[in-house]
C-alpha atoms as a PDB file:
ATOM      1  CA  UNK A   1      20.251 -30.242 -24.436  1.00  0.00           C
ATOM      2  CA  UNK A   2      21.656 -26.631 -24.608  1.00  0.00           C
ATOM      3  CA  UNK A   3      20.331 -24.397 -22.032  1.00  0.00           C
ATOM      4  CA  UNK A   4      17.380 -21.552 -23.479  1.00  0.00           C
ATOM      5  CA  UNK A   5      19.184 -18.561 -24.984  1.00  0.00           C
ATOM      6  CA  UNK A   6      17.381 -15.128 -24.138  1.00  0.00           C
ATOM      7  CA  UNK A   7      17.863 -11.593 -24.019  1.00  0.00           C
ATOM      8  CA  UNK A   8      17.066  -8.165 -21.552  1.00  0.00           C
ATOM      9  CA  UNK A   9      15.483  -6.568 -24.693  1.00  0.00           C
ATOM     10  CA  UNK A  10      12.821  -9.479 -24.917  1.00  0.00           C
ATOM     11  CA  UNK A  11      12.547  -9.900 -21.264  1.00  0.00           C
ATOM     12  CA  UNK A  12      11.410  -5.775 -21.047  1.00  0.00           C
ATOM     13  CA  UNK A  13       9.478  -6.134 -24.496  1.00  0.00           C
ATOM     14  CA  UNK A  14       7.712  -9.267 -22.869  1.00  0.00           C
ATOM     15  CA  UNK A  15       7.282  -7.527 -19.156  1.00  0.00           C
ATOM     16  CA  UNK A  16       5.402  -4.276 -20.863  1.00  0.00           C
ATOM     17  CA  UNK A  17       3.130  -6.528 -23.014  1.00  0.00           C
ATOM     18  CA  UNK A  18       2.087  -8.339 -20.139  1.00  0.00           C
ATOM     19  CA  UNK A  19       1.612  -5.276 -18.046  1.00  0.00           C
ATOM     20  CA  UNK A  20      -0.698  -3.288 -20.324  1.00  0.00           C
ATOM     21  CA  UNK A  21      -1.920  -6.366 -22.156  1.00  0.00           C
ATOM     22  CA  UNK A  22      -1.638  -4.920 -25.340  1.00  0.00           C
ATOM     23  CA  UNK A  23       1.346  -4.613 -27.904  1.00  0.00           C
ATOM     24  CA  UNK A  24       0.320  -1.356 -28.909  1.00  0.00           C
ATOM     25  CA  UNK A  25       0.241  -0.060 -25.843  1.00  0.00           C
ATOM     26  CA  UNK A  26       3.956  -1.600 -24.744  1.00  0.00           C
ATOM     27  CA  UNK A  27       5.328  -0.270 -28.161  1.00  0.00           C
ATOM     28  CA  UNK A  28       4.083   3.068 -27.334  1.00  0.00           C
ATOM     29  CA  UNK A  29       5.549   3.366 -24.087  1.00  0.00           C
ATOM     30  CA  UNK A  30       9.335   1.367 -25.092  1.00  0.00           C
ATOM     31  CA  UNK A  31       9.027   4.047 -28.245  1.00  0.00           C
ATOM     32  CA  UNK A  32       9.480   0.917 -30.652  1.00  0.00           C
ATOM     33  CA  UNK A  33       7.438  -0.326 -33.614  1.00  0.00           C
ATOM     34  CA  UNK A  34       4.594  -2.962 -32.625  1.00  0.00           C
ATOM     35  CA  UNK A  35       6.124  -5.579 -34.740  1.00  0.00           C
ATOM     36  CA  UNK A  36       9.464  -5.394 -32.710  1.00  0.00           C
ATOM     37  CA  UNK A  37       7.898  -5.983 -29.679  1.00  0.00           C
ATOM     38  CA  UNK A  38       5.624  -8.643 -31.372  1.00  0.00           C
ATOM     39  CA  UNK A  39       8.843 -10.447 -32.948  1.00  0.00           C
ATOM     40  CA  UNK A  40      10.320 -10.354 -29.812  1.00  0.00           C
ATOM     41  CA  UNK A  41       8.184 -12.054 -27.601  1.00  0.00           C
ATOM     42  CA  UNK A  42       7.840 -14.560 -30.236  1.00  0.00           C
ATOM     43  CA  UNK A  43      11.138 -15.586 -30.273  1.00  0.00           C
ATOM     44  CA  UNK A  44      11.491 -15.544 -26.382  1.00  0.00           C
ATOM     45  CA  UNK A  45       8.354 -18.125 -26.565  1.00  0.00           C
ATOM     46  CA  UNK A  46      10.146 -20.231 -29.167  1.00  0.00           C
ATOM     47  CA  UNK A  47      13.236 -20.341 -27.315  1.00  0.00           C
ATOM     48  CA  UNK A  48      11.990 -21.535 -24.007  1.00  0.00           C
ATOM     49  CA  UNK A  49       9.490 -23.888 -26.054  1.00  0.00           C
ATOM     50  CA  UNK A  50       5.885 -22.379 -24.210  1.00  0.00           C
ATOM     51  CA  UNK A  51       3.324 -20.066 -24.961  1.00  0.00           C
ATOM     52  CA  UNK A  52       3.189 -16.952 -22.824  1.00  0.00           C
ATOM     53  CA  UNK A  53       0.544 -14.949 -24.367  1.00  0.00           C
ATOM     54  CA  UNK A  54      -2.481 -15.627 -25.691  1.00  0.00           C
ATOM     55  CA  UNK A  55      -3.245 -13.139 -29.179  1.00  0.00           C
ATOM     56  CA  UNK A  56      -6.893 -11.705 -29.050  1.00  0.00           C
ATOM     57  CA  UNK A  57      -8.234 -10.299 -32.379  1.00  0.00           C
ATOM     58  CA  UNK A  58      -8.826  -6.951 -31.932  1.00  0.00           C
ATOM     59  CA  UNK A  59      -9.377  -7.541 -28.451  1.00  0.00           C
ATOM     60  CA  UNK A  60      -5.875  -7.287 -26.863  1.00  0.00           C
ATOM     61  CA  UNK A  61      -3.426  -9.944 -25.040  1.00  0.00           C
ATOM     62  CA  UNK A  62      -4.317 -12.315 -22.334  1.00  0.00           C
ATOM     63  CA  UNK A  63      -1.416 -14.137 -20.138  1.00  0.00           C
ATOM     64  CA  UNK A  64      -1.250 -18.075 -20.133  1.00  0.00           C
ATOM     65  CA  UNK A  65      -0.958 -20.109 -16.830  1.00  0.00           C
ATOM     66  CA  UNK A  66       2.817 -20.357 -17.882  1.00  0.00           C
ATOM     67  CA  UNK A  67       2.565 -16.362 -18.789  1.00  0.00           C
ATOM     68  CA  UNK A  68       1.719 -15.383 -15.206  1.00  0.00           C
ATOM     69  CA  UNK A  69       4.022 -17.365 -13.323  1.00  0.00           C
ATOM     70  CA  UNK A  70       6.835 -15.973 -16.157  1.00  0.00           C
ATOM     71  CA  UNK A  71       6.070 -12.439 -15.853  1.00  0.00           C
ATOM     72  CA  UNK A  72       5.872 -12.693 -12.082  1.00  0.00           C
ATOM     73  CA  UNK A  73       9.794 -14.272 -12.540  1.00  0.00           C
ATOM     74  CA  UNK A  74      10.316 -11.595 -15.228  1.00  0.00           C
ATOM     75  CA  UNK A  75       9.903  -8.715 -12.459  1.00  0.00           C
ATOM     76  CA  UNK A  76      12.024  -9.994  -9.942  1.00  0.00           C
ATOM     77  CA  UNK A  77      14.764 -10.587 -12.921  1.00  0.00           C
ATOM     78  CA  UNK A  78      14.639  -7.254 -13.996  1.00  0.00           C
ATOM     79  CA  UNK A  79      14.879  -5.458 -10.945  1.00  0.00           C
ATOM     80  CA  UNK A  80      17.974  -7.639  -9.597  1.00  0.00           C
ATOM     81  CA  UNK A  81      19.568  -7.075 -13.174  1.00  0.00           C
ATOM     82  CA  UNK A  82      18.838  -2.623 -12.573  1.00  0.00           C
ATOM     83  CA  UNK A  83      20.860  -3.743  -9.394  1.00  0.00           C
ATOM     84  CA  UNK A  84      23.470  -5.273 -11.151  1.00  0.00           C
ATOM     85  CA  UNK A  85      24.044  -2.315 -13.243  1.00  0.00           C
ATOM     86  CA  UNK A  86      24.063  -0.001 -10.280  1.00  0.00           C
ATOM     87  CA  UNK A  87      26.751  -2.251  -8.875  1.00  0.00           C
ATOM     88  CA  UNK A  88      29.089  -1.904 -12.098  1.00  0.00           C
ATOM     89  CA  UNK A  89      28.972   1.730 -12.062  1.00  0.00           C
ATOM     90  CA  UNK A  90      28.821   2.657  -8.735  1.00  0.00           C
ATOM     91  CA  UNK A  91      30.639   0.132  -7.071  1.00  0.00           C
ATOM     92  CA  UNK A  92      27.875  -0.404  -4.717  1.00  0.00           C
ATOM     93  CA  UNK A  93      27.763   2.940  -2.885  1.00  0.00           C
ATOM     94  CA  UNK A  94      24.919   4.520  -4.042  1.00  0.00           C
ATOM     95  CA  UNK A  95      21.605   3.486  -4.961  1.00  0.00           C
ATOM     96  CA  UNK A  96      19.772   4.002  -8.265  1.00  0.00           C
ATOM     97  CA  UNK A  97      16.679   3.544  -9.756  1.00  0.00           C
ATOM     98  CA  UNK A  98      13.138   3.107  -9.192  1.00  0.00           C
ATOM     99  CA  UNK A  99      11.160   1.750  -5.823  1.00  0.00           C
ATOM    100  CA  UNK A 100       7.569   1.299  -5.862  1.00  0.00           C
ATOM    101  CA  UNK A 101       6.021   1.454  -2.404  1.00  0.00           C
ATOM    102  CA  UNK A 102       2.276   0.897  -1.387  1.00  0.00           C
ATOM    103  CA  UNK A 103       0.501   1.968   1.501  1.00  0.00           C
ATOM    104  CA  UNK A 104      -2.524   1.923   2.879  1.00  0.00           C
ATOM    105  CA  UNK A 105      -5.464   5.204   1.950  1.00  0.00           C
ATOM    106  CA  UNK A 106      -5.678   6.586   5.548  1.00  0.00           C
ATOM    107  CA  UNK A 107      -1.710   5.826   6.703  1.00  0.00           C
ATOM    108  CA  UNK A 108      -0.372   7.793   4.166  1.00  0.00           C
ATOM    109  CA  UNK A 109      -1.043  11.366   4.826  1.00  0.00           C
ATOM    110  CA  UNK A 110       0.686  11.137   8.535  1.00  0.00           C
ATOM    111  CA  UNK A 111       4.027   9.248   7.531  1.00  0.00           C
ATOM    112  CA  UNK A 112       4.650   9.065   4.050  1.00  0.00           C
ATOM    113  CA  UNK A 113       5.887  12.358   3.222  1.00  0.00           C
ATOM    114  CA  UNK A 114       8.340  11.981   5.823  1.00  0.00           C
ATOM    115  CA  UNK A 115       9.520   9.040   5.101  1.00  0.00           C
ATOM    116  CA  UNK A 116       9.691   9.950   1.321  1.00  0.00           C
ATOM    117  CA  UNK A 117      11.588  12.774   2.427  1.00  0.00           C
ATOM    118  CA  UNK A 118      14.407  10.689   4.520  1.00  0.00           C
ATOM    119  CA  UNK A 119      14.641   8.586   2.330  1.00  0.00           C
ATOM    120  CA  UNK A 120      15.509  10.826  -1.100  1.00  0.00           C
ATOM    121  CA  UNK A 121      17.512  12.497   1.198  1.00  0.00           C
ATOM    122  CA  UNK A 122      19.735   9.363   1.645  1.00  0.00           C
ATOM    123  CA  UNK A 123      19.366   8.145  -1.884  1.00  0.00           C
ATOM    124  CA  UNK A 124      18.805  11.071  -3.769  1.00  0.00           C
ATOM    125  CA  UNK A 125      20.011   8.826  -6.986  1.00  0.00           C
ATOM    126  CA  UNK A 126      16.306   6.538  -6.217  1.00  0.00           C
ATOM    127  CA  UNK A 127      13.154   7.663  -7.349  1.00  0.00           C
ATOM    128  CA  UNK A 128      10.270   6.725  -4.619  1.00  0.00           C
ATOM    129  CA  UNK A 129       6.767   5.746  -6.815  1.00  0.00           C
ATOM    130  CA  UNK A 130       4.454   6.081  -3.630  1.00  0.00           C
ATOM    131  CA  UNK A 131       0.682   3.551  -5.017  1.00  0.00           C
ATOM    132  CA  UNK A 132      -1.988   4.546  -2.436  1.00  0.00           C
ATOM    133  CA  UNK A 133      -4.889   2.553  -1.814  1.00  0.00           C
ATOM    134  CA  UNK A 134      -6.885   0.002   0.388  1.00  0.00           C
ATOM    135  CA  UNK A 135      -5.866  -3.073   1.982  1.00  0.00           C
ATOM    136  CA  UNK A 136      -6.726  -5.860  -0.451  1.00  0.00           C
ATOM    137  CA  UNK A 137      -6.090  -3.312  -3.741  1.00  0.00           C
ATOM    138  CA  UNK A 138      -2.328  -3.594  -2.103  1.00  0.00           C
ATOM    139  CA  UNK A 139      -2.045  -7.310  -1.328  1.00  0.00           C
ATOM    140  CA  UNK A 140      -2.704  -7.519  -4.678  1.00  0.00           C
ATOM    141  CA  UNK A 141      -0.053  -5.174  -6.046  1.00  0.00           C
ATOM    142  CA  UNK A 142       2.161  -7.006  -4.154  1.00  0.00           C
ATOM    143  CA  UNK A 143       1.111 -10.540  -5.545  1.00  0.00           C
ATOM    144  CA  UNK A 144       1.674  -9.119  -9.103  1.00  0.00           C
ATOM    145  CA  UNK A 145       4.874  -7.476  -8.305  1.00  0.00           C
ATOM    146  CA  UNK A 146       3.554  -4.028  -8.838  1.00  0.00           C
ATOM    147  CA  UNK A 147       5.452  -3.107  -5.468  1.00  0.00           C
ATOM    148  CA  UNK A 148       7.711  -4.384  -3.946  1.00  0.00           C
ATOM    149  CA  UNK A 149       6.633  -3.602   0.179  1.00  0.00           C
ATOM    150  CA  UNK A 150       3.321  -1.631   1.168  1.00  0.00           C
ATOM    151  CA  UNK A 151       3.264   0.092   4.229  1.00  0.00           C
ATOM    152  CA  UNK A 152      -0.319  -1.591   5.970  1.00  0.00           C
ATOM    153  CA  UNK A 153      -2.412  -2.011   9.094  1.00  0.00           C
ATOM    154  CA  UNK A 154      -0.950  -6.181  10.255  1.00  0.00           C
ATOM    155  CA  UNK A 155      -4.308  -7.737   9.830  1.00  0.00           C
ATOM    156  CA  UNK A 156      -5.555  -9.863   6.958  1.00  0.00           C
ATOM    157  CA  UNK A 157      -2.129 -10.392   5.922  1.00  0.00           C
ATOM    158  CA  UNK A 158      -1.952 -14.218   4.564  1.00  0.00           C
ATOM    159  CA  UNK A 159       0.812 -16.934   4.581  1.00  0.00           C
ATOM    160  CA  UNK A 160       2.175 -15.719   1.258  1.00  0.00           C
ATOM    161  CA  UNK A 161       3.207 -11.818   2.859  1.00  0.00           C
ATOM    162  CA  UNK A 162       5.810 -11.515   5.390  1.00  0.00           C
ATOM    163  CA  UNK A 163       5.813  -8.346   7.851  1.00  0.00           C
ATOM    164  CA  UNK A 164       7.774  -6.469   9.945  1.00  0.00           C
ATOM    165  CA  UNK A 165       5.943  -4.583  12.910  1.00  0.00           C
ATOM    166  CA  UNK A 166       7.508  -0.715  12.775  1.00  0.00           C
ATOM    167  CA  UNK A 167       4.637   1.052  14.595  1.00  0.00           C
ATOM    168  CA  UNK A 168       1.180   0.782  16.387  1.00  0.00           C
ATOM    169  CA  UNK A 169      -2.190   3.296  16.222  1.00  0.00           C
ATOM    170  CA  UNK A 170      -4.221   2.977  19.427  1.00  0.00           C
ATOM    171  CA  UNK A 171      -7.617   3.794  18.157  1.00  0.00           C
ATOM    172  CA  UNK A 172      -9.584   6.993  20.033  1.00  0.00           C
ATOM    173  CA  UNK A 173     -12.524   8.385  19.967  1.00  0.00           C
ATOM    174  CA  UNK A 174     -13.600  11.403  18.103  1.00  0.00           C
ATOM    175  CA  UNK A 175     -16.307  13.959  19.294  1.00  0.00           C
ATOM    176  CA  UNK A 176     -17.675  17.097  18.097  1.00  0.00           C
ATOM    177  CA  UNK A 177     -15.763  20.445  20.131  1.00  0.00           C
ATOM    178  CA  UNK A 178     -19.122  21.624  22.081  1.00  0.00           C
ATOM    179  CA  UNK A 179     -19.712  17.874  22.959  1.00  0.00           C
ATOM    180  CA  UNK A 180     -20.832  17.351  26.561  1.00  0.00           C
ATOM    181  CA  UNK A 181     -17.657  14.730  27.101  1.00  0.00           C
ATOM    182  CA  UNK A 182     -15.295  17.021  25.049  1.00  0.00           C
ATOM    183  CA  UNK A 183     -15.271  18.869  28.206  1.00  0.00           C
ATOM    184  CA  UNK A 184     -13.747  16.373  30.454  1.00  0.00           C
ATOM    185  CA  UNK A 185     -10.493  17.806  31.624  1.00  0.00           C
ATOM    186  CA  UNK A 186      -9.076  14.594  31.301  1.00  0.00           C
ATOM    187  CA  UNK A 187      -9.749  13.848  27.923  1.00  0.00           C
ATOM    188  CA  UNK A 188     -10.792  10.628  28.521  1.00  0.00           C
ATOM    189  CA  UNK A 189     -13.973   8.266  27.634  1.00  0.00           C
ATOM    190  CA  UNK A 190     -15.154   4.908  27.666  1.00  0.00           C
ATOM    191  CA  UNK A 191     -16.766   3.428  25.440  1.00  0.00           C
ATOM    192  CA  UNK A 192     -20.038   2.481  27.341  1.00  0.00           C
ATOM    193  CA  UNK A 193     -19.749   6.388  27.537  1.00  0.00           C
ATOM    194  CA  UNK A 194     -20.791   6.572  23.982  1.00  0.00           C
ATOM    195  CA  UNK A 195     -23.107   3.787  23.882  1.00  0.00           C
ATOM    196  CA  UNK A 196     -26.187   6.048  23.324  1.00  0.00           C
ATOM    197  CA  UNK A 197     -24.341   8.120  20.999  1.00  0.00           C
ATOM    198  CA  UNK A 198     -24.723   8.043  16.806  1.00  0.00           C
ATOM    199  CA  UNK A 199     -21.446   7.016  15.256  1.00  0.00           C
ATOM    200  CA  UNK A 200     -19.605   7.800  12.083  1.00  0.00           C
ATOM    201  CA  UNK A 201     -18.085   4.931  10.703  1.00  0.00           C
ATOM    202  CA  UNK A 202     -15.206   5.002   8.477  1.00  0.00           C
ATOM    203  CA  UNK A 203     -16.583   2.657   5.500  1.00  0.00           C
ATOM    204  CA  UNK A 204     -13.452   0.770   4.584  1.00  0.00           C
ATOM    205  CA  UNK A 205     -12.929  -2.493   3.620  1.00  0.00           C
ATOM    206  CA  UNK A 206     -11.333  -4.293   7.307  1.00  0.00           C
ATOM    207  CA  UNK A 207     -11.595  -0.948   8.943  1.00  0.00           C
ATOM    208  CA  UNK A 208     -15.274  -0.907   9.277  1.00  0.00           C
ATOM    209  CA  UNK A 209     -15.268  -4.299  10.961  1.00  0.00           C
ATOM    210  CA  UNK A 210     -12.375  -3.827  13.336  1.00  0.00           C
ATOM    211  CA  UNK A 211     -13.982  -0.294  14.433  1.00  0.00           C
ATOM    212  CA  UNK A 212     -17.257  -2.108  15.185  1.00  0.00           C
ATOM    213  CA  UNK A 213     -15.322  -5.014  16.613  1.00  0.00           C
ATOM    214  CA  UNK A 214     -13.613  -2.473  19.109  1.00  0.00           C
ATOM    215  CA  UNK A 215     -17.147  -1.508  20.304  1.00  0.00           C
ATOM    216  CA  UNK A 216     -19.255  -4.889  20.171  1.00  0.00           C
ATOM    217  CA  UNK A 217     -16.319  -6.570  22.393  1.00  0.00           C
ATOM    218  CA  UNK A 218     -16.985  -3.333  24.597  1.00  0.00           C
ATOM    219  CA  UNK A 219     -20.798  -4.514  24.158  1.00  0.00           C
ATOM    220  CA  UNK A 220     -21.686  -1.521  22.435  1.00  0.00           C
ATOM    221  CA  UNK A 221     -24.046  -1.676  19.946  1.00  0.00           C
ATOM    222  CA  UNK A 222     -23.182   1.140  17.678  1.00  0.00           C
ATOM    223  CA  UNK A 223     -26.582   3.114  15.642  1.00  0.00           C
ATOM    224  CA  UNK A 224     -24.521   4.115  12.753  1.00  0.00           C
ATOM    225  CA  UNK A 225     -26.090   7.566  11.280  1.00  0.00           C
ATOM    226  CA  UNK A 226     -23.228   8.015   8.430  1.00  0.00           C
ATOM    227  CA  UNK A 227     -20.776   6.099   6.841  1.00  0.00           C
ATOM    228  CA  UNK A 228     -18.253   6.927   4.269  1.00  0.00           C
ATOM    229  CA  UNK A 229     -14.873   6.022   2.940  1.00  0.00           C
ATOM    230  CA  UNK A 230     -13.219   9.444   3.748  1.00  0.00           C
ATOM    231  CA  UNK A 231     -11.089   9.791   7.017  1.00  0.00           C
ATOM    232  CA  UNK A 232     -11.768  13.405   6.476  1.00  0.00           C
ATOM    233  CA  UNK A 233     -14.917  13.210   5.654  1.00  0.00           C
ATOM    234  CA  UNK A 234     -15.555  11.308   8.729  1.00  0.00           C
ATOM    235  CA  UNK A 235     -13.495  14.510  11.233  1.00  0.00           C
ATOM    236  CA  UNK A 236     -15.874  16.812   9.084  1.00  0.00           C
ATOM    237  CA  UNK A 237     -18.911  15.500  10.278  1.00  0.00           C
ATOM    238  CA  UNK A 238     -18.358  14.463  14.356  1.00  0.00           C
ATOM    239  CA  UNK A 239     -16.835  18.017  14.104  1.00  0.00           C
ATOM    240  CA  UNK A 240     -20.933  19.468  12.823  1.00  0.00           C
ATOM    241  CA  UNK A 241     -22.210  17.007  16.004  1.00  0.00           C
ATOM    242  CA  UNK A 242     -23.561  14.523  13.450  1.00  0.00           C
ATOM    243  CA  UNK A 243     -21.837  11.673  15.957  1.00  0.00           C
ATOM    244  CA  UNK A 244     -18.758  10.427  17.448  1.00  0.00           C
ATOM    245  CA  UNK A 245     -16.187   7.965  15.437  1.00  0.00           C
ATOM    246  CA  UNK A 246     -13.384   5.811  16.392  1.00  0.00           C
ATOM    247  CA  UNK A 247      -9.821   6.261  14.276  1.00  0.00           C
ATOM    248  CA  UNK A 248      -6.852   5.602  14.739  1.00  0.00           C
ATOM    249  CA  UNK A 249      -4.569   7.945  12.987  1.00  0.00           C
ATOM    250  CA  UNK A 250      -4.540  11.226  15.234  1.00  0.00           C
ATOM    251  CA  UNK A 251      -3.307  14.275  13.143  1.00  0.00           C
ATOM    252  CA  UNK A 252      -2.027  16.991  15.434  1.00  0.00           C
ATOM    253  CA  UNK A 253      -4.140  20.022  15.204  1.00  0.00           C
ATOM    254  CA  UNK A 254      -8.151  19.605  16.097  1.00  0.00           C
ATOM    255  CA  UNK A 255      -9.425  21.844  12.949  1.00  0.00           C
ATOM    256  CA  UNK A 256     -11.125  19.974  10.236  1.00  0.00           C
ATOM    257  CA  UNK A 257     -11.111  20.897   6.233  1.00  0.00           C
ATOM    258  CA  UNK A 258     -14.935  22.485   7.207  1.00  0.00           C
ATOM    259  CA  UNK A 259     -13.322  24.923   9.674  1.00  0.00           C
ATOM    260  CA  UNK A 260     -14.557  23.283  12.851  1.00  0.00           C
ATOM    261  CA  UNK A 261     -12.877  20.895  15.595  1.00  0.00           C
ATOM    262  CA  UNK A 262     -13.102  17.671  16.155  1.00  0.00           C
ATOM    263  CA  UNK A 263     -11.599  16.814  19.845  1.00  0.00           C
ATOM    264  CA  UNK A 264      -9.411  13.395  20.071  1.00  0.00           C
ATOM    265  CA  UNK A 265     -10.546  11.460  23.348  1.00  0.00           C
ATOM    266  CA  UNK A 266      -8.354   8.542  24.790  1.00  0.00           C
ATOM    267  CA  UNK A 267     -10.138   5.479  25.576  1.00  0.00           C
ATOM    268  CA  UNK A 268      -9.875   3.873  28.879  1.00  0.00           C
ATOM    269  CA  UNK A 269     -11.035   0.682  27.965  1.00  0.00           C
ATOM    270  CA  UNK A 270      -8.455  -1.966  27.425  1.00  0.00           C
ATOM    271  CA  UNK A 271      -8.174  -2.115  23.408  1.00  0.00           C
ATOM    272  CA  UNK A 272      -5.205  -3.143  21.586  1.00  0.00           C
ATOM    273  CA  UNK A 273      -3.061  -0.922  19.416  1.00  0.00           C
ATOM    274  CA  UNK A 274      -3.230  -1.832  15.734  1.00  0.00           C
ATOM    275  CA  UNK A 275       0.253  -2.646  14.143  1.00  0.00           C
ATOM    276  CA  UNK A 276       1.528  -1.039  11.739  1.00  0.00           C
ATOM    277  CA  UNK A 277       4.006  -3.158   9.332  1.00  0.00           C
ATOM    278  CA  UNK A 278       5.787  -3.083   6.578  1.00  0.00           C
ATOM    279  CA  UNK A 279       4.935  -5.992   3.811  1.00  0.00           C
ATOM    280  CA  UNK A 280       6.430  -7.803   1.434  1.00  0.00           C
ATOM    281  CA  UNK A 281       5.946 -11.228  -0.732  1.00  0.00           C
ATOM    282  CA  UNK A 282       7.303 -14.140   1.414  1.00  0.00           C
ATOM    283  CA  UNK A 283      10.429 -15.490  -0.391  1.00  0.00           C
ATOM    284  CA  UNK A 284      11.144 -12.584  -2.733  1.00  0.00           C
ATOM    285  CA  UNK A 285      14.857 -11.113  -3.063  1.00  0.00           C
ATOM    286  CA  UNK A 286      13.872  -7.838  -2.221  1.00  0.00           C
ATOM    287  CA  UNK A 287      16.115  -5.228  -3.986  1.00  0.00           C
ATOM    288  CA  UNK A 288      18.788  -2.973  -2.150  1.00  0.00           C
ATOM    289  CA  UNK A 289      16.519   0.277  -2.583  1.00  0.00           C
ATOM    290  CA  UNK A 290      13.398  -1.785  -1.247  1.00  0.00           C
ATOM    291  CA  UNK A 291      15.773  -3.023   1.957  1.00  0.00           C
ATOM    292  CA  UNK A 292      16.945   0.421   2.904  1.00  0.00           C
ATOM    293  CA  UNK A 293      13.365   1.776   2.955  1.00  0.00           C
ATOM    294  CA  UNK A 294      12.456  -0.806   5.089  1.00  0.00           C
ATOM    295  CA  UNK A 295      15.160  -0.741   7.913  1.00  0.00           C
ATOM    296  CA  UNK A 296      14.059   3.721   7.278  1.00  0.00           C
ATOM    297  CA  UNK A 297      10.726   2.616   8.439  1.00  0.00           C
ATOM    298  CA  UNK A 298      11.888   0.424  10.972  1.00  0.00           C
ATOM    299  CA  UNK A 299      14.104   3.278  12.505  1.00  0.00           C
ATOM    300  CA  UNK A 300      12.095   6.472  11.562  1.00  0.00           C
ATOM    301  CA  UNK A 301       8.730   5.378  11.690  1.00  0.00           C
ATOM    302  CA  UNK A 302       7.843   4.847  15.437  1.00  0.00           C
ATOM    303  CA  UNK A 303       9.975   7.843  16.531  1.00  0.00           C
END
């Protein structure tokens, strides 16, 4: 039985079908007719003798059980084979091409642009696509081989994701500048010190539940007067005395976007640090671009 015969031009034809679901949408972007993509992934599905796509009347594409586990394959091929093309014409000693890296809404702002700009520094030849978002909103991107390592907080991270620790973010506590603790010369609270106090939770998916965690193993029981999904948001309002909050991401001046401050105070309670770690799907190849940003985060990131 002779072995399946296939080529890159179906494999990318195939990969941008099953990415936007749509021919029309994967001609537009390859700049090809619909019917050449559509004649293309047909004959990849005849040669390897399975379905990939299911063809919805007027109602798009959908993947078949065989289709996700292909494209998911398909990825990983076609980033290896943009590898071995850097290889021919560079002999190995300079990177190329695209990296996608994810990381997590409120981590972002403090290390990313750094990072980003190490990192084009030493690669200038690589172009960094930075996907922001929440925890699970990343896990998945990572899953579907949207990117290809996510900078996250190293909870809720499942069998299936390996991690490296590069960092940690002791969490603090945040209080408004005229605040009668904000005062202490020392800088430094408890957190039965804040037990009669109205809190601003950050409203994030995880984050809300390890901040309360932090003060119901402290046997606090926080009375919550606003919640919302902006770390900003949140310094905004402990800054106008609407209550204290708990982060864990200290920027270095005390001003807020509303013009008022917001004073960090270190906690002496015994919490642990939250790690900080760089992710990526157990078992994948990851590509040389994706391996140098991770031993840059491993190096930079803490210092």
């Amino acid at each position: 039985m002779s072995e399946p015969s296939f080529t890159l031009v179906q494999l990318r034809y195939f990969e941008a079908a099953a990415r936007h679901l749509s021919m029309t949408a994967a001609s537009r972007e390859l700049l090809v007719s619909q019917s050449a993509v559509s004649t293309a992934i047909a004959q990849l599905e005849k040669e390897m003798g399975v379905q990939f796509l299911l063809r919805h009347h007027a109602r798009g594409l959908s993947l078949t059980t065989a289709g996700e586990a292909f494209y998911k394959s398909v990825l990983d091929f076609l980033a290896h084979g943009t590898e071995l093309v850097e290889a021919a014409r560079k002999s190995g000693t300079e990177l190329v091409g695209t990296l996608t890296v994810g990381c997590f809404a409120t981590l972002a702002p403090f290390r990313v642009p750094i990072l980003l700009a190490e990192f084009e520094s030493r690669h200038p030849q690589v172009h960094v696509s930075l996907r922001e978002g929440e925890h699970q909103a990343l896990k998945s991107a990572l899953r579907a081989g949207e990117t290809e390592l996510a900078l996250l907080y190293g909870y809720d991270l499942d069998d299936d994701i390996d991690r490296e620790v590069v960092g940690t973010a002791p969490p603090y506590a945040l209080v408004a500048e005229d605040h009668r603790l904000a005062r202490r010369k020392s800088r430094r609270v408890s957190l039965q010190d804040l037990a009669e106090e109205p809190m601003v939770l950050l409203d994030l998916p995880h984050s809300r539940e390890y901040l309360q965690s932090i003060l119901s193993d402290a046997g606090v029981r926080p009375r919550i007067r606003h919640r919302t999904t902006g770390y900003e948001t949140v310094r905004a309002l402990v800054a106008y005395g609407h209550g204290f909050a708990l982060l864990n991401q200290r920027p270095p001046g005390e001003t807020t976007y509303s013009g008022a401050r917001a004073v960090p105070l270190t906690l002496t309670d015994d919490v642990p640090a939250l790690e900080i770690v760089v992710a990526s799907m157990r078992g994948a190849r990851l590509t040389r671009r994706a391996q140098e940003f991770r031993e840059l985060c491993r190096d930079r990131y803490a210092g």
